[in-house]
N, C-alpha and C. Protein backbone atom coordinates (compact mmCIF):
# COMPACT_ATOMS: atom_id res chain seq x y z
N UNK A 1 176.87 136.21 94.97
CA UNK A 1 177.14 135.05 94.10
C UNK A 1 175.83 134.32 93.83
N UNK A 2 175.51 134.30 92.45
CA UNK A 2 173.52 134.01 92.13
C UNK A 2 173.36 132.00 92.39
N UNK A 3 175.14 131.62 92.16
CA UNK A 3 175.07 130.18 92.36
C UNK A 3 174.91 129.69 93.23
N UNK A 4 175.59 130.29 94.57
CA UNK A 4 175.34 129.96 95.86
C UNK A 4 174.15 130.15 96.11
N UNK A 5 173.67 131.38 96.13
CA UNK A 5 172.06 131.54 96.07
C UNK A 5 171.04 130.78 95.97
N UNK A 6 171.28 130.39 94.92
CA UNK A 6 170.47 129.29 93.97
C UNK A 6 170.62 127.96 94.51
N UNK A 7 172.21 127.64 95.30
CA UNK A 7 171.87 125.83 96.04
C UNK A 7 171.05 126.02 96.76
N UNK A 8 170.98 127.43 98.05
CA UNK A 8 170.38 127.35 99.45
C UNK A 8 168.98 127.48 99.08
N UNK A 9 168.73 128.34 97.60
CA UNK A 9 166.67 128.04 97.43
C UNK A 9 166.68 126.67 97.13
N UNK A 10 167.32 125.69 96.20
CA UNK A 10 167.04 124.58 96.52
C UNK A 10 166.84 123.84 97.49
N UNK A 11 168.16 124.24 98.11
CA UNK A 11 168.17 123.33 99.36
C UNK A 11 166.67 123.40 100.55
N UNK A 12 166.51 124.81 100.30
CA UNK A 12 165.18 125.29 101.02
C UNK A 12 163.55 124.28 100.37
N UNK A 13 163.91 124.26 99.08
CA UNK A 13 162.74 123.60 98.29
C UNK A 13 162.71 121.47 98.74
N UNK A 14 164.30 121.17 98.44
CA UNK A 14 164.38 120.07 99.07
C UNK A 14 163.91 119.68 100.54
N UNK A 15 164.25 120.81 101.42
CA UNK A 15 163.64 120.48 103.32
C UNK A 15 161.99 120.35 103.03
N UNK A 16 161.72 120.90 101.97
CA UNK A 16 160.22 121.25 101.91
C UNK A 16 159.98 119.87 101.78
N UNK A 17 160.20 119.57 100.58
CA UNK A 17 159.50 118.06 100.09
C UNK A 17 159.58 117.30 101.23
N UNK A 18 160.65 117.19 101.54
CA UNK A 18 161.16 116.75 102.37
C UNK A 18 160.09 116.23 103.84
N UNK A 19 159.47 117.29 104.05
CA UNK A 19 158.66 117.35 105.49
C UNK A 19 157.55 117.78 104.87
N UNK A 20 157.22 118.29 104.06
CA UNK A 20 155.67 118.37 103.61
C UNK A 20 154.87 116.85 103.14
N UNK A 21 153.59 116.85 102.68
CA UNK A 21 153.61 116.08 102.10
C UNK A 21 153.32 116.43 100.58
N UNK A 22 153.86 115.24 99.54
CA UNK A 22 154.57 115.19 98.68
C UNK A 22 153.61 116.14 97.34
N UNK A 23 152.45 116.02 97.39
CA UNK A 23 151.13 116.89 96.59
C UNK A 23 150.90 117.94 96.95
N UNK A 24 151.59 118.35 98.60
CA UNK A 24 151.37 119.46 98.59
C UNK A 24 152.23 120.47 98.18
N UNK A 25 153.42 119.77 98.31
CA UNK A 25 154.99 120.71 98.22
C UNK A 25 154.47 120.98 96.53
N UNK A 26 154.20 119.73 96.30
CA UNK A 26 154.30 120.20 94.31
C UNK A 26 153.57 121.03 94.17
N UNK A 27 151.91 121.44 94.67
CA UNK A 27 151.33 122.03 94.55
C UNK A 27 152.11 123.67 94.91
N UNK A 28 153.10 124.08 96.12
CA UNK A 28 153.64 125.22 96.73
C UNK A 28 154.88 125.51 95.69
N UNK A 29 155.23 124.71 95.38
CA UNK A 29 156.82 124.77 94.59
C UNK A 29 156.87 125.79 93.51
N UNK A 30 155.99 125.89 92.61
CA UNK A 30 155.72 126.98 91.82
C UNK A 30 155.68 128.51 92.64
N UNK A 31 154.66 128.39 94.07
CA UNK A 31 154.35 129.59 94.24
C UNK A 31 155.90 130.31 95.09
N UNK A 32 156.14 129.42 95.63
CA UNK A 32 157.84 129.21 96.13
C UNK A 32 159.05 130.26 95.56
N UNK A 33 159.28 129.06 94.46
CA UNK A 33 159.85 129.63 92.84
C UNK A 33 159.79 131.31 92.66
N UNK A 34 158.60 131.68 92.43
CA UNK A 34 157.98 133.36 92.00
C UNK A 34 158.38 133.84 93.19
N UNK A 35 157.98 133.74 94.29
CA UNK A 35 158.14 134.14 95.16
C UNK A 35 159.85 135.07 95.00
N UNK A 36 160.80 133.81 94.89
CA UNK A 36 161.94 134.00 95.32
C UNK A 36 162.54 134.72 94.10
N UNK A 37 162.15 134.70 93.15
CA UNK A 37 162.35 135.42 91.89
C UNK A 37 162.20 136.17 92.22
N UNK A 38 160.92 137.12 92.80
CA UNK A 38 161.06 138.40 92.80
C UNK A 38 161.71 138.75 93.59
N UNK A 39 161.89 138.50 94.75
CA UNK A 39 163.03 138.98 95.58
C UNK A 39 164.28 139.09 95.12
């Protein structure tokens, strides 16, 4: 199911911001993103 999928990479991207700090996550979030695309 690609929807469910798709909350838990958020949800994964949200813990990030979350505990990173905030320039860096933005800076990772893109590479994140691709990442999980290709998989």
């Amino acid at each position: 199911m690609p929807s469910c999928r798709l909350v838990l990479k958020v949800g994964v991207l949200v813990i990030l911001l979350d505990n990173l700090d905030v320039s860096t996550s933005l800076c990772n979030v893109p590479c994140i993103i691709i990442v999980h695309l290709e998989n």
